[in-house]
N, C-alpha and C. Protein backbone atom coordinates (compact mmCIF):
# COMPACT_ATOMS: atom_id res chain seq x y z
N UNK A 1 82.98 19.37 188.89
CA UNK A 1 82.16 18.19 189.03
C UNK A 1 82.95 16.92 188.63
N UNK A 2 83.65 16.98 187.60
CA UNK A 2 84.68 15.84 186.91
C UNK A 2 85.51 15.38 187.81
N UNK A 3 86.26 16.76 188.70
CA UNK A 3 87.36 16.38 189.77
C UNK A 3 86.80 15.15 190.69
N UNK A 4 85.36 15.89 191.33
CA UNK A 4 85.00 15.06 192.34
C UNK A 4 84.59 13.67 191.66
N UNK A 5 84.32 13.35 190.85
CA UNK A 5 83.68 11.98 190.26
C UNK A 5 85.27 11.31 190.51
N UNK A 6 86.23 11.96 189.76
CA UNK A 6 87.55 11.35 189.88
C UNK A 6 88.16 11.36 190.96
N UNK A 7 88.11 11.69 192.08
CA UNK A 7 88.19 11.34 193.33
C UNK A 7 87.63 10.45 194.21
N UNK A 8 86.75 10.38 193.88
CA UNK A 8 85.85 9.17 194.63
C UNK A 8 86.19 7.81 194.39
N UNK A 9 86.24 8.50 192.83
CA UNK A 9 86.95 6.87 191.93
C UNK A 9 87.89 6.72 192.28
N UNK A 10 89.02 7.18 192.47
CA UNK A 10 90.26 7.19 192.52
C UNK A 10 90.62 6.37 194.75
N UNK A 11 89.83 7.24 195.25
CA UNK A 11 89.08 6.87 196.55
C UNK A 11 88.79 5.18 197.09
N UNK A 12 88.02 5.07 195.99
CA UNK A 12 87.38 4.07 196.08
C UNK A 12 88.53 2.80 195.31
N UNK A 13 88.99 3.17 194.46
CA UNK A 13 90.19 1.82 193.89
C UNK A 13 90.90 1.85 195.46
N UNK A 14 91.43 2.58 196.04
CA UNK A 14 92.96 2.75 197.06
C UNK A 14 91.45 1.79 197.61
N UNK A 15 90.68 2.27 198.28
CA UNK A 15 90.17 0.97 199.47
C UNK A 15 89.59 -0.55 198.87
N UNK A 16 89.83 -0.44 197.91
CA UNK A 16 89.77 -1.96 196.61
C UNK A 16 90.87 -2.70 197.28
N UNK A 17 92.08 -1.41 196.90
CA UNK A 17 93.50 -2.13 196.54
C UNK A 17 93.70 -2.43 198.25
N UNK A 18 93.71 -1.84 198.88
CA UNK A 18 94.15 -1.84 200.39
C UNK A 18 93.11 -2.93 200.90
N UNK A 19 92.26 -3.14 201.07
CA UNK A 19 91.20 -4.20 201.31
C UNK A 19 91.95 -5.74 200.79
N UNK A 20 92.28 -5.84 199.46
CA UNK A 20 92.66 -7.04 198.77
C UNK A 20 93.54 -7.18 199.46
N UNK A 21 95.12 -6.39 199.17
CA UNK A 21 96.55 -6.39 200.02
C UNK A 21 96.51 -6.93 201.53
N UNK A 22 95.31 -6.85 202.35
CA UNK A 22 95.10 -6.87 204.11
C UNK A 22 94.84 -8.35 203.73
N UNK A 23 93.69 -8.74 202.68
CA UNK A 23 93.21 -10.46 202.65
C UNK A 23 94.55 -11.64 201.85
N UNK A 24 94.91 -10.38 201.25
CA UNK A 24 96.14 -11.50 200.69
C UNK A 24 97.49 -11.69 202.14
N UNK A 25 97.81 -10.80 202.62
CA UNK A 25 98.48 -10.46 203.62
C UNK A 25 97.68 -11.53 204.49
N UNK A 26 96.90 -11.91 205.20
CA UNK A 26 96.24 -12.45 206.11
C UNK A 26 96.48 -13.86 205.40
N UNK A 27 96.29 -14.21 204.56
CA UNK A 27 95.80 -15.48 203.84
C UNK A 27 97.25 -16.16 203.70
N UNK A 28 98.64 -15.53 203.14
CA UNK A 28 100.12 -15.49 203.24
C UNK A 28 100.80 -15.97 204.52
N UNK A 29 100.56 -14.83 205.15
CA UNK A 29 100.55 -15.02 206.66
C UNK A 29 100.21 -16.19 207.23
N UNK A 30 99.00 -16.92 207.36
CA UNK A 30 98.29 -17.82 207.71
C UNK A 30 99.33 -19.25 207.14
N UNK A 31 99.26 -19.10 205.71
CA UNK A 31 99.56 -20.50 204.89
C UNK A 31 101.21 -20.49 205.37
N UNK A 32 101.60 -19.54 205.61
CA UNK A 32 103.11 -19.51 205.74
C UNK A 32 103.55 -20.44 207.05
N UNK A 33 102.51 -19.95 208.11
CA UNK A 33 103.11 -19.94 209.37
C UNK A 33 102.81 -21.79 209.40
N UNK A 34 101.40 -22.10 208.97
CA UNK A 34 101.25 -23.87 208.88
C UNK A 34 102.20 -24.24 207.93
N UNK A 35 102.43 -23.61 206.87
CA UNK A 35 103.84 -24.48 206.26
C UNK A 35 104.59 -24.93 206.96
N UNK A 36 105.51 -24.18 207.56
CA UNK A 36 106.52 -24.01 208.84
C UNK A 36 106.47 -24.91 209.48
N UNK A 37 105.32 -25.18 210.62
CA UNK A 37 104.85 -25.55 211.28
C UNK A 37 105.01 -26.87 210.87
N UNK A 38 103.96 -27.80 209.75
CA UNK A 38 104.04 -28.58 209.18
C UNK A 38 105.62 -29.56 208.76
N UNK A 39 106.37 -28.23 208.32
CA UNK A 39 107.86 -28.56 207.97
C UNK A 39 108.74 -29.45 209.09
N UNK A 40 108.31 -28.53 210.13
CA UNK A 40 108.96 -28.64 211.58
C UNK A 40 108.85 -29.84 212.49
N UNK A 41 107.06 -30.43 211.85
CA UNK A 41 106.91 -31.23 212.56
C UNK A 41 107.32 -32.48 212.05
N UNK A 42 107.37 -32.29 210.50
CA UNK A 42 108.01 -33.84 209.80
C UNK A 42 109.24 -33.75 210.09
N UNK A 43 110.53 -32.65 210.47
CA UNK A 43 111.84 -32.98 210.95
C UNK A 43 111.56 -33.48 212.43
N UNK A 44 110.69 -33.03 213.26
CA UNK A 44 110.50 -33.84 214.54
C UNK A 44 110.26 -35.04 214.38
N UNK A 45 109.35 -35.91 213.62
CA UNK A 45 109.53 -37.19 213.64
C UNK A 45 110.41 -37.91 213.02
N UNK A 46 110.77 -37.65 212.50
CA UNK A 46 112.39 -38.34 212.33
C UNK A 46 113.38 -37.79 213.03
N UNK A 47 113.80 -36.57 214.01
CA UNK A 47 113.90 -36.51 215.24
C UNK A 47 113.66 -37.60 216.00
N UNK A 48 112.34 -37.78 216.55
CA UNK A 48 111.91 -38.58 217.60
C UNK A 48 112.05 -39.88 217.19
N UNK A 49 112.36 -40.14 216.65
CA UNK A 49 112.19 -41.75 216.03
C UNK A 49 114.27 -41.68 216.14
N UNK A 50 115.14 -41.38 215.47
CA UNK A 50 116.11 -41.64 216.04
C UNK A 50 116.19 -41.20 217.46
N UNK A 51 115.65 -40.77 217.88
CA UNK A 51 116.16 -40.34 219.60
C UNK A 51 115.74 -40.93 220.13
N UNK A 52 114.54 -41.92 219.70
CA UNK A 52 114.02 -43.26 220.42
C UNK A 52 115.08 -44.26 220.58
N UNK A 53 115.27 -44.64 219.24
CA UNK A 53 116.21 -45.83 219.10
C UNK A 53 117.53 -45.62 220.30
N UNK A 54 118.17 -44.02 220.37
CA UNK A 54 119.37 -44.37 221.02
C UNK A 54 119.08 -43.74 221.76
N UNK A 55 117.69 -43.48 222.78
CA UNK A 55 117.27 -43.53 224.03
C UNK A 55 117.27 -45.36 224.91
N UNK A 56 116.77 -45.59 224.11
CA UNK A 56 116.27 -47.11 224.15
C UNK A 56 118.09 -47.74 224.59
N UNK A 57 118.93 -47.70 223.31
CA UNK A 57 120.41 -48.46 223.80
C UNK A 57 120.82 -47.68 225.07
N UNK A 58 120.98 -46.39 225.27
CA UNK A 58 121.45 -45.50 226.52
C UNK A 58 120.93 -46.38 228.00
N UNK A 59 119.82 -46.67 227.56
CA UNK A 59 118.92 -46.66 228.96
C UNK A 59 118.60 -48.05 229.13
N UNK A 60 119.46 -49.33 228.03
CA UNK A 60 119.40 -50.67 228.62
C UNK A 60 121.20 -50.56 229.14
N UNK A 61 122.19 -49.54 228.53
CA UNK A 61 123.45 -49.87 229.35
C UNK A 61 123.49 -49.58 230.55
N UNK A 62 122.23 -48.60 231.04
CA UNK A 62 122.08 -48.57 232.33
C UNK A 62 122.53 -46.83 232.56
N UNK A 63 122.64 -46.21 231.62
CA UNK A 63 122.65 -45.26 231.52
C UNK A 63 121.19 -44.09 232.72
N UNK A 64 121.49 -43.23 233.46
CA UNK A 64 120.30 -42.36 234.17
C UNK A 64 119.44 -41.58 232.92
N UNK A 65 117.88 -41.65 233.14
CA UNK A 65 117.00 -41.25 232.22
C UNK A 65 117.30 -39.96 232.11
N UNK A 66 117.58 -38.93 233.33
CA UNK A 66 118.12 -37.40 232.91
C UNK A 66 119.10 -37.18 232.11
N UNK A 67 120.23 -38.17 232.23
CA UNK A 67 121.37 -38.00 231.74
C UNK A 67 120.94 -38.59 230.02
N UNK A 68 120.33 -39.40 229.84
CA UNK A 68 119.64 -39.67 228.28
C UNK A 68 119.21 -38.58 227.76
N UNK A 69 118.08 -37.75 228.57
CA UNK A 69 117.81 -36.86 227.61
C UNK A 69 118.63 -35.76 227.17
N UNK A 70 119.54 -35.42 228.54
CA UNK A 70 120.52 -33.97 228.39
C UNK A 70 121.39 -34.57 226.96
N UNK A 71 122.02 -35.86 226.70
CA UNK A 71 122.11 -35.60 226.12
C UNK A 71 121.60 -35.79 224.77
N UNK A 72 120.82 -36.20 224.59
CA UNK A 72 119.97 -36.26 222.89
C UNK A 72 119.64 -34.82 222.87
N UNK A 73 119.31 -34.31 223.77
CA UNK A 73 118.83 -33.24 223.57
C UNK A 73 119.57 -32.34 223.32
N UNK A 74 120.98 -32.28 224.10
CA UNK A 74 122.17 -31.71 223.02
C UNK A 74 122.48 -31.72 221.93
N UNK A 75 122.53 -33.10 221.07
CA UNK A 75 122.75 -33.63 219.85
C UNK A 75 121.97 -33.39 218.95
N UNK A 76 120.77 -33.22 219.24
CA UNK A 76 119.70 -32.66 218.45
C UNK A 76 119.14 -31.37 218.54
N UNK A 77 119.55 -30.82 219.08
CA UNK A 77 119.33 -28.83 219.64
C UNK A 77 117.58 -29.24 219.82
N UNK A 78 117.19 -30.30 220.93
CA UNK A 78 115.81 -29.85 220.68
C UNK A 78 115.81 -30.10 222.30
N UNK A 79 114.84 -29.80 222.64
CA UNK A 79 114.06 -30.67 224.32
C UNK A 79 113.74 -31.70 224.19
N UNK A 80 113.79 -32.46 225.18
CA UNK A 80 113.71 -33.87 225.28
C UNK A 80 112.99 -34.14 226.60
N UNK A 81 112.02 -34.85 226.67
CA UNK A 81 111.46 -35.47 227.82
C UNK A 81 111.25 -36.60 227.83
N UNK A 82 111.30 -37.22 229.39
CA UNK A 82 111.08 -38.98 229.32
C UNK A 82 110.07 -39.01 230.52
N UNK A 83 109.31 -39.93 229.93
CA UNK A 83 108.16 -39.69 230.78
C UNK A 83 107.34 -41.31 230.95
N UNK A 84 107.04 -41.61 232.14
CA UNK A 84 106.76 -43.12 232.66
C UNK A 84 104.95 -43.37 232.52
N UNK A 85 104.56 -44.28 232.16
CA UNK A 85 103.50 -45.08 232.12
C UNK A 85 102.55 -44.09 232.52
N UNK A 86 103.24 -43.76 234.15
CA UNK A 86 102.20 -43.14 235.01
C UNK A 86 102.17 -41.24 234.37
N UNK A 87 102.86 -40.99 234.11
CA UNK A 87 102.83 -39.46 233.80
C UNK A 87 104.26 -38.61 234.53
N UNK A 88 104.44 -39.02 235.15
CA UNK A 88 105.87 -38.75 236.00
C UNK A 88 106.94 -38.61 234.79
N UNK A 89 107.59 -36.76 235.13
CA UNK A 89 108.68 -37.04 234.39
C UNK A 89 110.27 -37.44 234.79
N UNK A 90 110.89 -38.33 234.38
CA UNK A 90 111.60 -38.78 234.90
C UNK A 90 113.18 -38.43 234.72
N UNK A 91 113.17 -37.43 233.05
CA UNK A 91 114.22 -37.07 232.25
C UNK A 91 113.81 -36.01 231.56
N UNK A 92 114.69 -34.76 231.70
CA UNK A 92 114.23 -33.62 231.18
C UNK A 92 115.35 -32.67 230.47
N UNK A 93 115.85 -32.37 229.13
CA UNK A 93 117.07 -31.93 228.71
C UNK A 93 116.58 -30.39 229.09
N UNK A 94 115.80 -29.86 229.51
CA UNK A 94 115.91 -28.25 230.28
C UNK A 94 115.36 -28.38 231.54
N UNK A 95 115.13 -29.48 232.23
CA UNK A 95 115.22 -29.01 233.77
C UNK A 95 116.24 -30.17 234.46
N UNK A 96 116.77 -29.50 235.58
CA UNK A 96 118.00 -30.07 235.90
C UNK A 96 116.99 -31.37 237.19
N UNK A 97 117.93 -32.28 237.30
CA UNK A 97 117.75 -33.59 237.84
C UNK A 97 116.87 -33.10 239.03
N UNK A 98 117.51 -32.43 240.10
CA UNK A 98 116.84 -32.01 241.14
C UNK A 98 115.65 -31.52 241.23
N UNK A 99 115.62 -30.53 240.11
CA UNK A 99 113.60 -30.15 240.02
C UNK A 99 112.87 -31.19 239.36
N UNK A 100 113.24 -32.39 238.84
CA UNK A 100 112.27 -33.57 238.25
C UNK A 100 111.26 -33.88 239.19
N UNK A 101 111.36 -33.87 240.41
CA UNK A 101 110.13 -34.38 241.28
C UNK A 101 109.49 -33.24 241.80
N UNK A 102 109.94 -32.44 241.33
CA UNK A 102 109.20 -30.79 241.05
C UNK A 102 107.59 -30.44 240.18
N UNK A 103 108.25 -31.23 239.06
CA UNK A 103 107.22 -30.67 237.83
C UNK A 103 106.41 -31.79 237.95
N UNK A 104 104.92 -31.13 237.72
CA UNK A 104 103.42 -31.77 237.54
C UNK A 104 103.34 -32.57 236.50
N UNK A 105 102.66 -33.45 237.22
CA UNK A 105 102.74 -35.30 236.23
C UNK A 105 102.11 -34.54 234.47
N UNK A 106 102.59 -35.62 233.86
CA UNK A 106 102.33 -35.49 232.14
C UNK A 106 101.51 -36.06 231.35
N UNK A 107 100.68 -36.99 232.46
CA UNK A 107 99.90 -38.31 231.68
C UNK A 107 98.72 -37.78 231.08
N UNK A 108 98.47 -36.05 231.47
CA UNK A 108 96.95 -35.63 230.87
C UNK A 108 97.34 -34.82 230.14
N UNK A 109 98.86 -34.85 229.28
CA UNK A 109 99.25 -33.47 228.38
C UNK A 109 98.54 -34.20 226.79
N UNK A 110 98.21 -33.05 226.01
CA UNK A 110 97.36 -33.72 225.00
C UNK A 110 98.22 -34.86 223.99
N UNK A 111 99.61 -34.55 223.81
CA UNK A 111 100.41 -35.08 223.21
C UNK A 111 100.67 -36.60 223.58
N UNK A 112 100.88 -36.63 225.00
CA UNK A 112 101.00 -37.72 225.51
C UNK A 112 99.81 -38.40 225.24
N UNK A 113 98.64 -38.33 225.16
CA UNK A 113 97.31 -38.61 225.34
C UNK A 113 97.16 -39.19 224.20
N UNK A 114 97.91 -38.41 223.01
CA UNK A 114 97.71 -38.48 221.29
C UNK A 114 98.82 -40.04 221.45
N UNK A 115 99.64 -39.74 221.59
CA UNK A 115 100.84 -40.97 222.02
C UNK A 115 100.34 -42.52 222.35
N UNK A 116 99.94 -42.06 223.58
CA UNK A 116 99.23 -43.43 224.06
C UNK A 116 98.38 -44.08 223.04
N UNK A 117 97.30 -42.84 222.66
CA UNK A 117 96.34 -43.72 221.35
C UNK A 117 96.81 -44.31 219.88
N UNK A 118 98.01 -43.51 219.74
CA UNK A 118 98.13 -43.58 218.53
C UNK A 118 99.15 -44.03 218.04
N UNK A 119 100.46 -44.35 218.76
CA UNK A 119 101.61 -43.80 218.90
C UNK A 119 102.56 -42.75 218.54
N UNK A 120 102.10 -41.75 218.15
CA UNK A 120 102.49 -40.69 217.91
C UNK A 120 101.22 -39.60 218.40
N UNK A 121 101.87 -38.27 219.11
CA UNK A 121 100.95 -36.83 218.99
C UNK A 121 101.66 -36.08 218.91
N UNK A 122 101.40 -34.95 218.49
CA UNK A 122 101.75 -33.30 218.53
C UNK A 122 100.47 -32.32 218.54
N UNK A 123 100.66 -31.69 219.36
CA UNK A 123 100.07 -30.31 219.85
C UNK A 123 101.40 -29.05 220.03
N UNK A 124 100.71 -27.98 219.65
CA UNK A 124 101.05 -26.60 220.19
C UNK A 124 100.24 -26.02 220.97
N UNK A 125 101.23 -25.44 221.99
CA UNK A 125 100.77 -24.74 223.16
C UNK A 125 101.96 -24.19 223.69
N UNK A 126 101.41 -23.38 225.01
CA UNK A 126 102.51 -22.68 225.85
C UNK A 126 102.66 -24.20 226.61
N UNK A 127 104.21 -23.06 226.73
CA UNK A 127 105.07 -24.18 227.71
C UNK A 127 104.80 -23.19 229.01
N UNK A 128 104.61 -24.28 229.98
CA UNK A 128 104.40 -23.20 231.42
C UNK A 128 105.51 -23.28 232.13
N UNK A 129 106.99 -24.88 231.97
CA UNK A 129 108.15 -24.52 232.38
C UNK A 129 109.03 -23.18 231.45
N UNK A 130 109.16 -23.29 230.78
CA UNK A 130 109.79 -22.41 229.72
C UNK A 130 109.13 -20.67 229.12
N UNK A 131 107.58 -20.94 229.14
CA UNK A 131 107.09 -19.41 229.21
C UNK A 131 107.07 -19.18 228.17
N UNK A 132 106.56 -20.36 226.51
CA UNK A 132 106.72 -19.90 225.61
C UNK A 132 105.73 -20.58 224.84
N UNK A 133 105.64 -20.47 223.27
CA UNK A 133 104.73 -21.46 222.43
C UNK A 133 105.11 -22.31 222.13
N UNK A 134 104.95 -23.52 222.28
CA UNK A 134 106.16 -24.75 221.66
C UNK A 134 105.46 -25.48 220.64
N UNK A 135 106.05 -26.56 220.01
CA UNK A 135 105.21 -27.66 219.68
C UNK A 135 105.97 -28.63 220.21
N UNK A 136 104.88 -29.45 220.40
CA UNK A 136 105.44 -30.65 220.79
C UNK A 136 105.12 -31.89 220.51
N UNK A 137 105.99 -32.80 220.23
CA UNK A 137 105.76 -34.42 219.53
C UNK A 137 106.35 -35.23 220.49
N UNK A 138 105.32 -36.22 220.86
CA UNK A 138 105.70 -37.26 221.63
C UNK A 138 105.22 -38.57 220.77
N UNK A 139 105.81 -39.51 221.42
CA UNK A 139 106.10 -41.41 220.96
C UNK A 139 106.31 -41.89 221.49
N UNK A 140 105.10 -43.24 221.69
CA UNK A 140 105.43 -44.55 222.59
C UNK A 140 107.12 -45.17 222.57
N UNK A 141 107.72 -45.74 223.51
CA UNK A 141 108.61 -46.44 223.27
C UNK A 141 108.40 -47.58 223.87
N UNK A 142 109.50 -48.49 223.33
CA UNK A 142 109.52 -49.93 223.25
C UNK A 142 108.93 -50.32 224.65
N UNK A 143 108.57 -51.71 225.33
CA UNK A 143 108.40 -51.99 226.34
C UNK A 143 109.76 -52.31 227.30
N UNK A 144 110.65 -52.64 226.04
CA UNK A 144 112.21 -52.82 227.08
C UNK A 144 113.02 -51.40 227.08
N UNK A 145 112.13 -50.55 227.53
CA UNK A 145 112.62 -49.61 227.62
C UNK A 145 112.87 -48.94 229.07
N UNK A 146 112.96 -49.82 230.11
CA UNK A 146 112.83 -49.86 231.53
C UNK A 146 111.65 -48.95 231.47
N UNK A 147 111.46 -47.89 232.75
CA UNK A 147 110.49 -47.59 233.10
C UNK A 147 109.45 -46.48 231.95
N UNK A 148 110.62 -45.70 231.20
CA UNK A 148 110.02 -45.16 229.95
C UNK A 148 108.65 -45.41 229.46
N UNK A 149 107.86 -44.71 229.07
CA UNK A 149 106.60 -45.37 228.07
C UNK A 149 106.65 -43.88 226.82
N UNK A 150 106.76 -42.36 227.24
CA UNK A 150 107.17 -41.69 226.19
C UNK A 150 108.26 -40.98 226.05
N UNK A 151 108.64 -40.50 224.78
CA UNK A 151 109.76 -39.74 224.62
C UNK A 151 109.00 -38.27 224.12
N UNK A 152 109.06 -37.79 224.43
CA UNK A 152 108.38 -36.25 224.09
C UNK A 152 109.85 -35.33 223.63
N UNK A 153 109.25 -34.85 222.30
CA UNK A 153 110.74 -33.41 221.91
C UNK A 153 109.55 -32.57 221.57
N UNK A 154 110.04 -30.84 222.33
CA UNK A 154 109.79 -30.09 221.99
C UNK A 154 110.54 -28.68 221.35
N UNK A 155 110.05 -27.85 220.51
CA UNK A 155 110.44 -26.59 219.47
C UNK A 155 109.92 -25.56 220.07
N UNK A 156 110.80 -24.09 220.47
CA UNK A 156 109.88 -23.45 220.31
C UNK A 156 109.56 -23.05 219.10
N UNK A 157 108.53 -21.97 218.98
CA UNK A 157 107.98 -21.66 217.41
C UNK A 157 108.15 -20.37 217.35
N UNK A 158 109.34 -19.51 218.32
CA UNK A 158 109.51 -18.15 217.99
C UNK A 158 110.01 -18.13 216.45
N UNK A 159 110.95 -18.92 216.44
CA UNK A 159 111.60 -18.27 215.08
C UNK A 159 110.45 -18.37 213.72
N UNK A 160 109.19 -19.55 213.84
CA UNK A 160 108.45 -19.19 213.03
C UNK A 160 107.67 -18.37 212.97
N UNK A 161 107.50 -17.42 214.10
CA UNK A 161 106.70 -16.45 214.36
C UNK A 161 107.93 -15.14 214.06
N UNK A 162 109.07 -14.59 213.89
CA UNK A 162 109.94 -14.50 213.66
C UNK A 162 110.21 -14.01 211.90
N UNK A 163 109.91 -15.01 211.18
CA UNK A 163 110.01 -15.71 209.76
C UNK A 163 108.80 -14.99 209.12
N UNK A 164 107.12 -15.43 210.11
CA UNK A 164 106.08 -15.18 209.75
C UNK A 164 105.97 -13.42 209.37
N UNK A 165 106.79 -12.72 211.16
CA UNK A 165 106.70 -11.47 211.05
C UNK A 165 107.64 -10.70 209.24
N UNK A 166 108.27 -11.15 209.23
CA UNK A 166 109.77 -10.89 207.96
C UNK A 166 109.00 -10.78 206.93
N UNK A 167 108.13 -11.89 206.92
CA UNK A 167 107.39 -12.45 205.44
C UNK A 167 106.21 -11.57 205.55
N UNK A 168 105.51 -11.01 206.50
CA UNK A 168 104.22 -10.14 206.65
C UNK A 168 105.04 -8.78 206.48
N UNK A 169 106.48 -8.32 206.90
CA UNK A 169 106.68 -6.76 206.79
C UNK A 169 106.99 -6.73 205.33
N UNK A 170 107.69 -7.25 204.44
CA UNK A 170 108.07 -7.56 202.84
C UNK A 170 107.14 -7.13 201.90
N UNK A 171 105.80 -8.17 202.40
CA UNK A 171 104.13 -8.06 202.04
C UNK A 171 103.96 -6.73 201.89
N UNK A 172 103.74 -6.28 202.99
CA UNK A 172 103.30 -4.72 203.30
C UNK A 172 104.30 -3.75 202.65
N UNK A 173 105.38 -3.94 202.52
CA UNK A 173 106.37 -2.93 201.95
C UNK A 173 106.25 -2.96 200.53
N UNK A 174 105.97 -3.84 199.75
CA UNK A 174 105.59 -3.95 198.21
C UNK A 174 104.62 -3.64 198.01
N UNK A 175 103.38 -3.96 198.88
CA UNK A 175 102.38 -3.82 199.02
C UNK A 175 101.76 -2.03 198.44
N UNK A 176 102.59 -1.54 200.04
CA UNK A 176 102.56 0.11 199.83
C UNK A 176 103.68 0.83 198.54
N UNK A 177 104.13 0.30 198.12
CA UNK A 177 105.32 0.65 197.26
C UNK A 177 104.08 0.37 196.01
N UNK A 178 103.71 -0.49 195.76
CA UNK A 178 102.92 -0.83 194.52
C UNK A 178 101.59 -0.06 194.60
N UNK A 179 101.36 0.57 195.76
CA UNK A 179 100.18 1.54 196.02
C UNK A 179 99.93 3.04 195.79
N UNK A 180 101.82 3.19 196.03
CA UNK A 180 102.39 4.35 195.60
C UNK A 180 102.12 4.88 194.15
C-alpha cells in the first residue's frame, strides 16, 4: 500500500516538474527570440540611418539607384531597397537591375506604410522574393534625394531562429539531466 502512495507521489512531482520545465522553456524561448529581434532592430537603425546619408551623396553624384544599393548593401551585409514615392522599386541589393521592373510595386508593404507615417517602420514577415522570414526597416529620405522617397534594409531571422533553437535544446538537456 506504501509503495503505491509513493508512486503516485513520486508520479505526480515528474508531471509538476515536466509541466514547469515546458512553461519555463516556452516563456525562455519566447523572451529570447524578441530580445534578438529587438537587438537586431536597434543595429538596423543605425544601419539605415548611415545608409541613408551615403545613399543620399551616391545618388546626387549621379550615381544609378541599383548600383547604390548593391553597394551599401555589400558594405553592410544587409538588403537594401530603394523605393519611389509611388511604390516602384527602383534599387535592389538582391535582385539584379533587369528584374526591377519585374517585382510588384511596394507602396502597400506595411513598413513602407509605417515609413510614410512616421518616418520610420519595421515589420516581420516572409519575403516572397527570397522565400524566407525577414525583418524589415524602412525610412523616409531626404527630398533631394532624386526620385527616392524610401530606403528599406532587410535581415533574415534564420539565425535567430537558429540561436532560439540552441537556447531551447540546452533548456531541455538540463532540464532532463536535472530530472534524472
Amino acid at each position: 500500500m506504501r509503495a503505491r502512495i509513493h508512486w503516485k507521489l513520486m508520479l505526480t512531482y515528474v508531471l509538476v516538474i515536466v509541466t514547469v520545465v515546458i512553461v519555463i522553456d516556452l516563456l525562455a524561448g519566447y523572451r529570447t527570440r524578441r530580445d534578438q529581434v529587438d537587438r537586431l532592430q536597434e543595429d538596423m537603425v543605425g544601419q539605415a540611418r548611415l545608409a541613408g546619408a551615403l545613399a543620399q551623396d551616391r545618388l546626387i553624384q549621379g550615381m544609378p539607384a541599383d548600383a547604390v544599393a548593391d553597394s551599401i548593401g555589400r558594405l553592410i551585409h544587409t538588403r537594401v531597397t530603394l523605393i519611389t514615392a509611388g511604390g516602384e522599386v527602383i534599387g535592389d541589393s538582391e535582385v539584379e537591375t533587369s528584374a526591377l521592373p519585374g517585382l510588384e510595386n511596394h507602396g502597400n508593404r506595411p513598413e513602407v506604410l509605417q515609413a510614410l507615417g512616421a518616418g520610420f517602420g519595421s515589420v516581420i514577415r516572409h519575403s516572397a522574393t527570397l522565400k524566407t522570414d525577414m525583418l524589415y526597416l524602412a525610412m523616409t529620405m531626404p527630398e533631394s534625394s532624386r526620385q527616392i522617397r524610401i530606403l528599406r534594409l532587410a535581415k533574415p531571422l534564420a539565425f535567430i531562429e537558429n540561436m532560439f533553437e540552441q537556447t531551447r535544446s540546452s533548456l531541455l538537456t538540463a532540464s532532463a539531466v536535472g530530472i534524472l
